[in-house]
C-alpha atoms as a PDB file:
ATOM      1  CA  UNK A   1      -1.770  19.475   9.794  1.00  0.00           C
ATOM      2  CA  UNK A   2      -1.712  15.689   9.957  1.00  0.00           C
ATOM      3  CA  UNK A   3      -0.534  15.041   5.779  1.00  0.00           C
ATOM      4  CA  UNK A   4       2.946  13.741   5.643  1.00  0.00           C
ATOM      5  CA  UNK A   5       4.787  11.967   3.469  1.00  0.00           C
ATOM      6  CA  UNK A   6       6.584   8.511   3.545  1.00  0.00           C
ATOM      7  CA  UNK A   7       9.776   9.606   5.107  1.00  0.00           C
ATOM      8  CA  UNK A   8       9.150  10.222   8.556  1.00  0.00           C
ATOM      9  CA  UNK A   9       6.363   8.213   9.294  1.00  0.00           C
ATOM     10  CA  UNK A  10       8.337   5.023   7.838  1.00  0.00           C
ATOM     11  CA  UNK A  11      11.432   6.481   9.560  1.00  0.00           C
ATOM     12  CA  UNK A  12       9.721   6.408  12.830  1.00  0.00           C
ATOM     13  CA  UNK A  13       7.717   2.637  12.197  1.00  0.00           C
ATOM     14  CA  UNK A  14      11.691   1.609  10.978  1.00  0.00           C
ATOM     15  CA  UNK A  15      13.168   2.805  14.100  1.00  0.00           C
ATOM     16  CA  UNK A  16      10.534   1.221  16.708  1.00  0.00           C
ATOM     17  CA  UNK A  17       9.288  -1.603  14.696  1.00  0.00           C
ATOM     18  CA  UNK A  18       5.908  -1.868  13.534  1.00  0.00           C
ATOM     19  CA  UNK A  19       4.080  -1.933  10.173  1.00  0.00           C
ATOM     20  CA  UNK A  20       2.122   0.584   8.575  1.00  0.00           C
ATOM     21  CA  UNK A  21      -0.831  -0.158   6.575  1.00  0.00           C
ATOM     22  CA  UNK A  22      -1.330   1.233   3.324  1.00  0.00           C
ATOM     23  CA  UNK A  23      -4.498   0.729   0.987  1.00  0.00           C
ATOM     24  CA  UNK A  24      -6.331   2.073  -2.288  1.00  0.00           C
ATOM     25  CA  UNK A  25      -9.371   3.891  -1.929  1.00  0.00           C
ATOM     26  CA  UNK A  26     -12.209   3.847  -4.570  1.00  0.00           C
ATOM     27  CA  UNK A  27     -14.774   6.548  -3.318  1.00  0.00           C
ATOM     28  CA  UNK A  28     -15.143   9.250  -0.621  1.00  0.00           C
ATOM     29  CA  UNK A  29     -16.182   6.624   1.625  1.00  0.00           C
ATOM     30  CA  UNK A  30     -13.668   3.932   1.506  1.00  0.00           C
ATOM     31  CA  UNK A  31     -10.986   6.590   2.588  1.00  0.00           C
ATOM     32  CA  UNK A  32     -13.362   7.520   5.197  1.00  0.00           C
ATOM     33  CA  UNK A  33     -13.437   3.726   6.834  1.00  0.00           C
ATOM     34  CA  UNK A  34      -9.674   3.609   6.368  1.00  0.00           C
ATOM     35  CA  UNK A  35      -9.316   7.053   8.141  1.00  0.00           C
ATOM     36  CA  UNK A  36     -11.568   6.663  11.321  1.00  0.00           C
ATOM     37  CA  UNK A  37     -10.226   3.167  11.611  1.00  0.00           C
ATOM     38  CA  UNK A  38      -6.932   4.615  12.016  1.00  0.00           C
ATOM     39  CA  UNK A  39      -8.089   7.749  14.365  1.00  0.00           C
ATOM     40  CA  UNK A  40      -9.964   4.767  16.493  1.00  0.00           C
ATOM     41  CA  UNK A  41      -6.589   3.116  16.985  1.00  0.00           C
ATOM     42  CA  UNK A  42      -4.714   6.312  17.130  1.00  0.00           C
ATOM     43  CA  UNK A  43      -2.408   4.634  14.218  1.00  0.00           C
ATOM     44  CA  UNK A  44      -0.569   6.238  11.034  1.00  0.00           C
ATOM     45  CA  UNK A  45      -2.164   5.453   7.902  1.00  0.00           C
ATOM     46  CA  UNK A  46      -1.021   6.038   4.377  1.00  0.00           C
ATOM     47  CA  UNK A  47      -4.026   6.005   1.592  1.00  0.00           C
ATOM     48  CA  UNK A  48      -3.182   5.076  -1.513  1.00  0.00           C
ATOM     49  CA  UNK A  49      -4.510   6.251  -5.407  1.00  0.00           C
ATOM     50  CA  UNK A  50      -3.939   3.698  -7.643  1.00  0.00           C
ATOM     51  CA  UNK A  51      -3.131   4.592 -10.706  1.00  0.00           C
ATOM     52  CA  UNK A  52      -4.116   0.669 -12.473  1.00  0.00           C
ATOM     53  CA  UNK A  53      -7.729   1.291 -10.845  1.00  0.00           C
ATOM     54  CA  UNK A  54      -8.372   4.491 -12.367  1.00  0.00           C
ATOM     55  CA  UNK A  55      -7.501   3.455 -16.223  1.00  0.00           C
ATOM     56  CA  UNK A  56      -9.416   0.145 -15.519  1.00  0.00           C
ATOM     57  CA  UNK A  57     -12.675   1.488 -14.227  1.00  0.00           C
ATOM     58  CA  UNK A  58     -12.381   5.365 -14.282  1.00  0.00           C
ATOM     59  CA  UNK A  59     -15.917   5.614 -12.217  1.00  0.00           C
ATOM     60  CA  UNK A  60     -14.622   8.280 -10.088  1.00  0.00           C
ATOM     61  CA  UNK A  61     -12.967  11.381 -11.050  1.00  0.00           C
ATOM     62  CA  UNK A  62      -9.480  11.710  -9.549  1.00  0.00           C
ATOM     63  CA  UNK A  63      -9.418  15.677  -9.658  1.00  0.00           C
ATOM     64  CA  UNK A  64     -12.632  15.504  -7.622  1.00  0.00           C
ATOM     65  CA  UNK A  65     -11.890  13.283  -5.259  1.00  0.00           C
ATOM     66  CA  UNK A  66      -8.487  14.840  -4.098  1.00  0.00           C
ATOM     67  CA  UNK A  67      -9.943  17.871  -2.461  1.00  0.00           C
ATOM     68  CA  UNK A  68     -12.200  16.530  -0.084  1.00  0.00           C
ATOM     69  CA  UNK A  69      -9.604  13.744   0.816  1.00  0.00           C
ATOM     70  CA  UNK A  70      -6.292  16.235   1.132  1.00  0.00           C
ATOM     71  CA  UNK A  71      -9.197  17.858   3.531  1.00  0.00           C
ATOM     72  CA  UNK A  72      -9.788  14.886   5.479  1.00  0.00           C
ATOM     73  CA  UNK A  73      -5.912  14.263   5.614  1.00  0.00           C
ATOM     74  CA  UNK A  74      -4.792  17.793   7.318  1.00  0.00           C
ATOM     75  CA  UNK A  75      -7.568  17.896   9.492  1.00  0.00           C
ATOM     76  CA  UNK A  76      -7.457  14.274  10.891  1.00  0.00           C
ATOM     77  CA  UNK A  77      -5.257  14.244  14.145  1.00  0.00           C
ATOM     78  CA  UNK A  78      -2.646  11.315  13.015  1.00  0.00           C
ATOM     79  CA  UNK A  79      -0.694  11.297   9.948  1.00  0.00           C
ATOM     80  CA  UNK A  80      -1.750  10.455   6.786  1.00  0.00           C
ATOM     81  CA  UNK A  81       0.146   9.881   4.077  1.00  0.00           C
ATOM     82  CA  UNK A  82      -1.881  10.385   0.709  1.00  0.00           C
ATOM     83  CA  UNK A  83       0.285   7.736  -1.740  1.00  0.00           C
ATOM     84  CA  UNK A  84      -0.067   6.960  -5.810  1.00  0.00           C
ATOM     85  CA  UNK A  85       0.165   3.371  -6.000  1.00  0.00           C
ATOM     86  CA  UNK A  86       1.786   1.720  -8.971  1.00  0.00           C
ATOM     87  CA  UNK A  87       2.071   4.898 -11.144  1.00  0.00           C
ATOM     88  CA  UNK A  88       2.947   4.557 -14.686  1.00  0.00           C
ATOM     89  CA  UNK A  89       4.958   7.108 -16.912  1.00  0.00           C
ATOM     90  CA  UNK A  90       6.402  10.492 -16.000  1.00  0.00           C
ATOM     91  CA  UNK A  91       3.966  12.859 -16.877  1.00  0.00           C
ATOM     92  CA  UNK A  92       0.970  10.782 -15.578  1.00  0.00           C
ATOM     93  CA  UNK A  93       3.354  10.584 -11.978  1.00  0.00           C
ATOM     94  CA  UNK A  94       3.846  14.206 -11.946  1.00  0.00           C
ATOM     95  CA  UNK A  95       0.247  14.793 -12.726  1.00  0.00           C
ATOM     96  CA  UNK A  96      -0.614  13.299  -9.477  1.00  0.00           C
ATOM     97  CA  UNK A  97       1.949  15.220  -7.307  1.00  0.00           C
ATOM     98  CA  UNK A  98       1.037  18.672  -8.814  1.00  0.00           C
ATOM     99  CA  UNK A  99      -2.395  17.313  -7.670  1.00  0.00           C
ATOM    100  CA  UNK A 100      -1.260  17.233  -4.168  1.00  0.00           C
ATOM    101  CA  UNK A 101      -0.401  13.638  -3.296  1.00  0.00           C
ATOM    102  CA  UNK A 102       2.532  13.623  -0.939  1.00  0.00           C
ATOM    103  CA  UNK A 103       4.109  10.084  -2.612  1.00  0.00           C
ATOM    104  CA  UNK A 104       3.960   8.384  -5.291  1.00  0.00           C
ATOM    105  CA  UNK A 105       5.171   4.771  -6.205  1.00  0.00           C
ATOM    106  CA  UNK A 106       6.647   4.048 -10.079  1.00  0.00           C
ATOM    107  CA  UNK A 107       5.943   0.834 -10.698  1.00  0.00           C
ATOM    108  CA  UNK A 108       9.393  -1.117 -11.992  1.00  0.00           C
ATOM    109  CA  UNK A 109      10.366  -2.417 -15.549  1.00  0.00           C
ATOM    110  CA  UNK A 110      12.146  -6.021 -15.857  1.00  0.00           C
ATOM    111  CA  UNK A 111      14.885  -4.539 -17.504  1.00  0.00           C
ATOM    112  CA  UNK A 112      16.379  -2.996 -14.271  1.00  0.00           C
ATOM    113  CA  UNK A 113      18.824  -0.163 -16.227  1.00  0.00           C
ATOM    114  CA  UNK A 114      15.493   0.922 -17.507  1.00  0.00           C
ATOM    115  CA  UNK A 115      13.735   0.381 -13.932  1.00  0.00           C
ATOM    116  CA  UNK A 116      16.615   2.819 -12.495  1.00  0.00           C
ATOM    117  CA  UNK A 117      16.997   5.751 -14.664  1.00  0.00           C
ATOM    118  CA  UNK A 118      12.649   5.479 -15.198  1.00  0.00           C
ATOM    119  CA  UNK A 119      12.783   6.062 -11.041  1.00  0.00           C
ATOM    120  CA  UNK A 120      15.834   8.637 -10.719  1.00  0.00           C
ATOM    121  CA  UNK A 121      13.939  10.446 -13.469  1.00  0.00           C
ATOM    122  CA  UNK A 122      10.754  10.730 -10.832  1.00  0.00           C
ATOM    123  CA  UNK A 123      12.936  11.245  -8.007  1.00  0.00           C
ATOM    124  CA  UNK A 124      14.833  14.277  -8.857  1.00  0.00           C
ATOM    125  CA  UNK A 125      10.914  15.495  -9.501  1.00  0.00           C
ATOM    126  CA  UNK A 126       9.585  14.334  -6.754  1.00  0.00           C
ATOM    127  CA  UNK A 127      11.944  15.358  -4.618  1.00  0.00           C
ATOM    128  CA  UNK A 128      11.644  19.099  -5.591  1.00  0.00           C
ATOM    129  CA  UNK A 129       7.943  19.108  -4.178  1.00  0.00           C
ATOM    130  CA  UNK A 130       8.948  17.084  -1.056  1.00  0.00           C
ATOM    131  CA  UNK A 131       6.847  14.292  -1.963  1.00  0.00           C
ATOM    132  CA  UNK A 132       8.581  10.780  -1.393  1.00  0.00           C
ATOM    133  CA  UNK A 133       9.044   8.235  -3.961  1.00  0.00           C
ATOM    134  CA  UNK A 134       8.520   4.256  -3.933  1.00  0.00           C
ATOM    135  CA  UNK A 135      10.699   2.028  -6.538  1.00  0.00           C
ATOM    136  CA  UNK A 136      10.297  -1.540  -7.168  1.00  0.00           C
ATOM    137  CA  UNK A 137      13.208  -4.348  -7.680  1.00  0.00           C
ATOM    138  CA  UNK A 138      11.681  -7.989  -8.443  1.00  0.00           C
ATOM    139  CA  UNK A 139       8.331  -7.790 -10.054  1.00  0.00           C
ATOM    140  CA  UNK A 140       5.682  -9.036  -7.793  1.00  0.00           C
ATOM    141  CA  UNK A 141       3.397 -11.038  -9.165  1.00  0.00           C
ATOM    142  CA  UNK A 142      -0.366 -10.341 -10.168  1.00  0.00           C
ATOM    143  CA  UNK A 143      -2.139  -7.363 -11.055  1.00  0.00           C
ATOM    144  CA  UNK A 144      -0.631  -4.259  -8.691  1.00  0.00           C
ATOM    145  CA  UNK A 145      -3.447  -1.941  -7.651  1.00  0.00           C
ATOM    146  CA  UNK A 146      -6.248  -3.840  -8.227  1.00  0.00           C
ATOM    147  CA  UNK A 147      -8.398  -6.674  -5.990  1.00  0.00           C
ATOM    148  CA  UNK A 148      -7.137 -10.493  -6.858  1.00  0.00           C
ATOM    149  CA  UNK A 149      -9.323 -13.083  -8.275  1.00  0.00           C
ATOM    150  CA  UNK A 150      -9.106 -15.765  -7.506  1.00  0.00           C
ATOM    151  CA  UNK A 151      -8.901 -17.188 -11.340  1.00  0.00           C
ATOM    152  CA  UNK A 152      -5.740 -15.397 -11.269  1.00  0.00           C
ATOM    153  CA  UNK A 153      -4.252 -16.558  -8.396  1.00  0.00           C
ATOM    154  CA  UNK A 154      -0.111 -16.990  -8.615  1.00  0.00           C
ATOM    155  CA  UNK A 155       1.836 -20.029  -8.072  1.00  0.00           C
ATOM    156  CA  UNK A 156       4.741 -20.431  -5.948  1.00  0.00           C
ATOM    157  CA  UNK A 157       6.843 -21.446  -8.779  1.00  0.00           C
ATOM    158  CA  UNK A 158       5.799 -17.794 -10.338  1.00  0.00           C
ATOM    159  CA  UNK A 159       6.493 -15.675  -6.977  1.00  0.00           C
ATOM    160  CA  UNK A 160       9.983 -17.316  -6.430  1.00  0.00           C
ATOM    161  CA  UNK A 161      11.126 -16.453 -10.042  1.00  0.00           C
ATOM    162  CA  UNK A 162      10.281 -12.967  -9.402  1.00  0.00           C
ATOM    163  CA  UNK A 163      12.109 -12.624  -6.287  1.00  0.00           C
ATOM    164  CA  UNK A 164      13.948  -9.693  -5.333  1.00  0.00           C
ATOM    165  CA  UNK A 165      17.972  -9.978  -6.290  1.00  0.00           C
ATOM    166  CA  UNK A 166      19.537  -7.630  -3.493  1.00  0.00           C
ATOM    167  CA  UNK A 167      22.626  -6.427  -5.310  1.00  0.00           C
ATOM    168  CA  UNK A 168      20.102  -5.223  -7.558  1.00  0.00           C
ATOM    169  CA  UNK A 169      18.117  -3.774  -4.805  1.00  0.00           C
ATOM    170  CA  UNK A 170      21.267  -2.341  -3.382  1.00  0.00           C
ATOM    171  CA  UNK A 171      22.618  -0.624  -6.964  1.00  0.00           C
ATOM    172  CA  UNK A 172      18.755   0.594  -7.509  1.00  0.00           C
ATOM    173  CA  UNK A 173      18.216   2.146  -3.999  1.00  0.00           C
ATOM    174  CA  UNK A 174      21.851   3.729  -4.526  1.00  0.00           C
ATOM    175  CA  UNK A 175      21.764   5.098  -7.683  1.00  0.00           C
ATOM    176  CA  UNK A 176      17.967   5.976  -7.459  1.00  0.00           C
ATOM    177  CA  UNK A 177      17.638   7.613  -4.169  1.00  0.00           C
ATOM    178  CA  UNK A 178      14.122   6.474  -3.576  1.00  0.00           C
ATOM    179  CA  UNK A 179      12.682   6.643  -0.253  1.00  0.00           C
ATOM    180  CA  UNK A 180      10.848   2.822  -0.047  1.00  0.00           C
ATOM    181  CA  UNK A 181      11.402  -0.195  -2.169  1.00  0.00           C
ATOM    182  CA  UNK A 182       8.699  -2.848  -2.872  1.00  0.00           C
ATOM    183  CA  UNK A 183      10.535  -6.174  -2.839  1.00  0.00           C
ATOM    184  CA  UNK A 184       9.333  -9.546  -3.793  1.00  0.00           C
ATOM    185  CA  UNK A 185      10.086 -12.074  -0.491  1.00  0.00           C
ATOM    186  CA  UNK A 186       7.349 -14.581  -1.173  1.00  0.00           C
ATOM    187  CA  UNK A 187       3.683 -12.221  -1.199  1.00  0.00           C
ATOM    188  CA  UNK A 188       1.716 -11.684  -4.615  1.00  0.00           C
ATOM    189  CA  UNK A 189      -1.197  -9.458  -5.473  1.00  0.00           C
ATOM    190  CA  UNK A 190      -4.832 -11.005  -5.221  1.00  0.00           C
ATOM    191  CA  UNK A 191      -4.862 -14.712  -4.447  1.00  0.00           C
ATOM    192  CA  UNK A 192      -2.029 -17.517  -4.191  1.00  0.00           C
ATOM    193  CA  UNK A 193      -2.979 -21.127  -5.575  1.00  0.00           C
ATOM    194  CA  UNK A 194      -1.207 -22.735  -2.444  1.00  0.00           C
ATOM    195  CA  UNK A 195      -0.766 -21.313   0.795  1.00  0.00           C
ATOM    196  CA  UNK A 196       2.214 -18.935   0.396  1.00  0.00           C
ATOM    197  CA  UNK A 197       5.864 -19.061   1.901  1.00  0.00           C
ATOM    198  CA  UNK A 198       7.217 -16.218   2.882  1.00  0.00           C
ATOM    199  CA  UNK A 199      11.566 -16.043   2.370  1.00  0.00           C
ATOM    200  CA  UNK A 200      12.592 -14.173   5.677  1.00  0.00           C
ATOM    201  CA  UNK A 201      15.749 -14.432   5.527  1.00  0.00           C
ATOM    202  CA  UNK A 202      15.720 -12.427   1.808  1.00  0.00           C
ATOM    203  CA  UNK A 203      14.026 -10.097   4.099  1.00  0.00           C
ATOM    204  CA  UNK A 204      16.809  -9.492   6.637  1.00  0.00           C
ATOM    205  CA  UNK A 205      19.241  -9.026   3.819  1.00  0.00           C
ATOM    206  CA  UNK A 206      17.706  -6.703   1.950  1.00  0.00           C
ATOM    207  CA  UNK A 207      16.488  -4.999   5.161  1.00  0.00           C
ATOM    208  CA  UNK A 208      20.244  -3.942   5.817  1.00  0.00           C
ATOM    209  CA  UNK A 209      20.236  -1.754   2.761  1.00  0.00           C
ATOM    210  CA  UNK A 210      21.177   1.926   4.093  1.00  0.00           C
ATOM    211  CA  UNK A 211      18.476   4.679   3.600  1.00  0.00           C
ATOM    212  CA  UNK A 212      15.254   2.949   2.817  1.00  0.00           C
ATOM    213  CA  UNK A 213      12.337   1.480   4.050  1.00  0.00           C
ATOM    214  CA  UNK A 214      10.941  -1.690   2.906  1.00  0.00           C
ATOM    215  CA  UNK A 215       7.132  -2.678   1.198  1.00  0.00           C
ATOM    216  CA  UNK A 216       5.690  -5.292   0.899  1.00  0.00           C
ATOM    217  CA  UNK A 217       2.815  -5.837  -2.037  1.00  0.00           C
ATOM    218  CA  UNK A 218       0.212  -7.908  -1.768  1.00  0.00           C
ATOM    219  CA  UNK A 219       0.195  -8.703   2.058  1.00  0.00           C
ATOM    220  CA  UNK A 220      -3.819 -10.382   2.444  1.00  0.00           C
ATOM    221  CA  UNK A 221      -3.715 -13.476   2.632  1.00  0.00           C
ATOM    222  CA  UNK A 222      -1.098 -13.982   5.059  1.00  0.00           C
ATOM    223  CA  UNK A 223      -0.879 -15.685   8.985  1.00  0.00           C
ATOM    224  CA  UNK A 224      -0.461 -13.442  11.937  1.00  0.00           C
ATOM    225  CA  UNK A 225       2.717 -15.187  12.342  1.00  0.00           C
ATOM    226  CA  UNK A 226       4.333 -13.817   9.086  1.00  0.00           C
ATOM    227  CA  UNK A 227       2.892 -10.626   9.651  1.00  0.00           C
ATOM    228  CA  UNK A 228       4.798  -9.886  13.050  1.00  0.00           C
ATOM    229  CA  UNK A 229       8.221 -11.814  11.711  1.00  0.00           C
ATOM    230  CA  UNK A 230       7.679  -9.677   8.561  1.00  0.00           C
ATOM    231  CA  UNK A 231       7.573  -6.549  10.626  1.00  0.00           C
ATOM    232  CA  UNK A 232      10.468  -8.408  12.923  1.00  0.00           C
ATOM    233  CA  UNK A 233      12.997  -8.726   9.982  1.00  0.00           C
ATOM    234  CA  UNK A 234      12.299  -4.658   8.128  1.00  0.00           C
ATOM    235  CA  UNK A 235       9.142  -4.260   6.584  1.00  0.00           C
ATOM    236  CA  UNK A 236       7.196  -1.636   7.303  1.00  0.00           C
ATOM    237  CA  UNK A 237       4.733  -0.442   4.769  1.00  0.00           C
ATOM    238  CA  UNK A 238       2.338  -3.394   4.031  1.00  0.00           C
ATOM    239  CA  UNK A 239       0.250  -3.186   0.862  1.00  0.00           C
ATOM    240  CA  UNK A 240      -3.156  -4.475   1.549  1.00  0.00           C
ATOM    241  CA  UNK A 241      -6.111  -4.630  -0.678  1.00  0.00           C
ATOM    242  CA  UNK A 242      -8.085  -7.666  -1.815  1.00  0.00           C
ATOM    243  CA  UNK A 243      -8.536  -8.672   1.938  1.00  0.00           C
ATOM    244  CA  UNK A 244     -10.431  -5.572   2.914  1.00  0.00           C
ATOM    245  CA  UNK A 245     -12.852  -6.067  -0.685  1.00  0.00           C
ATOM    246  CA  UNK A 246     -13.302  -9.126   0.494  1.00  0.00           C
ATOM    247  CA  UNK A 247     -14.456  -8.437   3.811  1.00  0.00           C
ATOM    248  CA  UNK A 248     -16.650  -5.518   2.168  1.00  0.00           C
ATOM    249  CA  UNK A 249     -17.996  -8.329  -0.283  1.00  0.00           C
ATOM    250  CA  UNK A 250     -18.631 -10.892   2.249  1.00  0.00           C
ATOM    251  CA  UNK A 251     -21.065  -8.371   3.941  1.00  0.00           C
ATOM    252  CA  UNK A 252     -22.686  -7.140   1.143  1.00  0.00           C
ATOM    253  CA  UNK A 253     -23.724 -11.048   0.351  1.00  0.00           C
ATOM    254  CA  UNK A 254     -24.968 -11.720   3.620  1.00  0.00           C
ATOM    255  CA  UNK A 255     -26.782  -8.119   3.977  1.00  0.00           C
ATOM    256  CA  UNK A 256     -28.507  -9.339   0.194  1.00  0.00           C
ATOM    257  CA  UNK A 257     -29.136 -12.793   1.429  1.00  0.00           C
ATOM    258  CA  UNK A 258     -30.774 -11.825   4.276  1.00  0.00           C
ATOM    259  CA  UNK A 259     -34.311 -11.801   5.066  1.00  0.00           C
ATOM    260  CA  UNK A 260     -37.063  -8.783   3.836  1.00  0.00           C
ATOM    261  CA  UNK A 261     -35.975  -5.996   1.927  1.00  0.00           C
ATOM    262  CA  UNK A 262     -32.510  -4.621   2.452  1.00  0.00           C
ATOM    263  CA  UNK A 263     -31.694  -1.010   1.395  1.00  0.00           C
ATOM    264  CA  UNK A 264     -28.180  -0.069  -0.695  1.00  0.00           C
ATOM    265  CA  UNK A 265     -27.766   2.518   2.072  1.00  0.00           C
ATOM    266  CA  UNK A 266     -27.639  -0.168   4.516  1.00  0.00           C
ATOM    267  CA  UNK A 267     -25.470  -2.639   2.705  1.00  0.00           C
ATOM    268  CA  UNK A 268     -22.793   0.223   1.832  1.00  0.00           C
ATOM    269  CA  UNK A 269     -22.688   1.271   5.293  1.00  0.00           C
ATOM    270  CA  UNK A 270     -22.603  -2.289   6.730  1.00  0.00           C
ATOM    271  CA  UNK A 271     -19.794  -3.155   3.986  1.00  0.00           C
ATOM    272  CA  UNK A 272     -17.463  -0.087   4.841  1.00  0.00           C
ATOM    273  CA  UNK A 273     -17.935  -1.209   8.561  1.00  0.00           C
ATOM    274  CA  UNK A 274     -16.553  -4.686   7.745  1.00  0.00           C
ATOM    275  CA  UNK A 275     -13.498  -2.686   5.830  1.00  0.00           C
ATOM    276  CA  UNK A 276     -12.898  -0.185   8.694  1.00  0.00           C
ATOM    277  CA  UNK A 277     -13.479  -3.189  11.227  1.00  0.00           C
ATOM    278  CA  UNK A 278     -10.461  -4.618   9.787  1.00  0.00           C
ATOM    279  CA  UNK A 279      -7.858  -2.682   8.889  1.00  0.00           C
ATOM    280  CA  UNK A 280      -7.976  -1.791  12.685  1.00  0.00           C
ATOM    281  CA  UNK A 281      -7.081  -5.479  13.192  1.00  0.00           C
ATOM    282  CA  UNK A 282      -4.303  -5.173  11.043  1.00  0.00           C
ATOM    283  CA  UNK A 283      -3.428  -2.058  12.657  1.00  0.00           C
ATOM    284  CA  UNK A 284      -2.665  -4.274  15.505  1.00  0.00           C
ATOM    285  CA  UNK A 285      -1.278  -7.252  13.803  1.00  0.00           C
ATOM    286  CA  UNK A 286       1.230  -4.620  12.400  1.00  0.00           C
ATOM    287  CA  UNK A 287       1.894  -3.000  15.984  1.00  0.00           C
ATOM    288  CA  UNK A 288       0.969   0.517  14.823  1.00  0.00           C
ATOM    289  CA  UNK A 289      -1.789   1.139  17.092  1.00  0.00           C
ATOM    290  CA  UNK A 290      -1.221   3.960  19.464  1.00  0.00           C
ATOM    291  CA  UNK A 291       1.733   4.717  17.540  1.00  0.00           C
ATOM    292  CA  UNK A 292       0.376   8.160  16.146  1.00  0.00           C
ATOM    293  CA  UNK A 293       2.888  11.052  15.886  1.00  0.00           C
ATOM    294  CA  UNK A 294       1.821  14.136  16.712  1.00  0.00           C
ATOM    295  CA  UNK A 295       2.932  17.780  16.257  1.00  0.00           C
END
């Protein structure tokens, strides 16, 4: 059985330094590109429900969906993790982990007294079922679980006021006991107006908090360089989205534009190709390739 949750795979990725990727899946097939991408580079993977997705277009029925892909996730031969992604409210969280997920993510409150007894509340739950938790200290900006437009693209102004204060992060991880914490270093979800700057030395600071394994939220849009120092300075799980949709939309375009008649069949298939084709690239920007653990 290949299903795990956060804390040894991140424990592992912490201890030999690489990245994991980690990404929302909309249908059967999107977690199927995702999954044989990371079998073909023999990589851990963690596959993410997000919560925001399914109250904002609710075309796919959650209950449904879970079976086939806990399935997929115990038979595939590296370890999956099957994540909520920005959950919202305690009975809505635990409805996901009675489901089966093995982690879930509560998405943070400004008001960070709020923020930490909203996530010790879902860790002492959480906990129970041995599924790990994900807290958040420094709001990140844009829309969390959801593909960017580029209409709403943040500024840098916007990002840096968000950023992640890490005696917050300290008294949150401390008093919360979560497993990972999303931080704001410089990254927003969907699209940045200017090309973004990335505060690495935030990220060596707060990497030194004891007992927890740093995330980073909207990571497309980045350079290889930031990726690896990223990875170099403590994060491990990297939140990607809007650049796999936008590989998947950039195929579907051309498949449409192209000459003669083009079936849906072969524009699905040749836009999950263009998703699986690169989260194994980031799979290797991250350094998780061949880094499988197995039983």
């Amino acid at each position: 059985m290949s299903l795990h949750n956060l804390k040894k795979i991140l424990g592992e990725a912490r201890r030999h330094k690489y990245g994991i990727l980690a990404s929302p899946v909309f249908n059967f097939d999107s977690a199927e590109a995702l999954l044989s991408a990371a079998e073909e580079k023999d990589s851990p993977i963690i596959i993410m429900i997000s919560d925001p997705m399914q109250k904002k277009y609710g075309y796919f029925n959650f209950q449904c969906l879970i079976g086939p892909l806990l399935e997929m996730a115990k038979g595939s031969p590296v370890p999956v993790v099957l994540h909520l992604d920005h959950g919202s409210g305690y009975e809505n969280i635990m409805r996901y982990i009675e489901a089966g997920l093995t982690s879930v993510m509560i998405s943070g409150d400004r008001d960070l007294d709020k923020n930490m007894e909203d996530a010790k509340k879902i860790v002492c739950a959480a906990h129970k079922y041995d599924v790990t938790v994900e807290g958040e200290v420094g709001l990140i900006e844009g829309e969390g679980g959801l593909e960017g437009t580029a209409d709403r693209a943040s500024s840098g102004e916007d990002i840096k006021k968000s950023y992640t204060d890490p005696h917050e992060a300290k008294a949150f991880v401390e008093y919360t006991g979560v497993d990972a914490l999303a931080v704001s270093v410089g990254t927003s979800h969907g699209y940045f107006k200017s090309a973004p700057s990335i505060d690495f030395g935030l990220i060596s600071i707060l990497s030194r908090i004891p007992d927890v394994s740093l995330v980073v939220h909207g990571a497309s849009g980045l350079e290889v360089s930031d990726y690896r120092e990223m990875v170099k300075r403590g994060i491990i799980k990297f939140n990607y989205y809007t650049g796999l949709i936008n590989a998947a939309s950039q195929e579907a375009r051309s498949c449409l534009c192209s000459n003669g008649e083009v079936s849906f069949t072969e524009c699905n298939w040749r836009s999950l190709k263009a998703i699986k084709e690169k989260a194994k690239w980031l799979m290797d920007i991250f350094g998780s390739s061949g880094k499988a653990i197995r039983k």
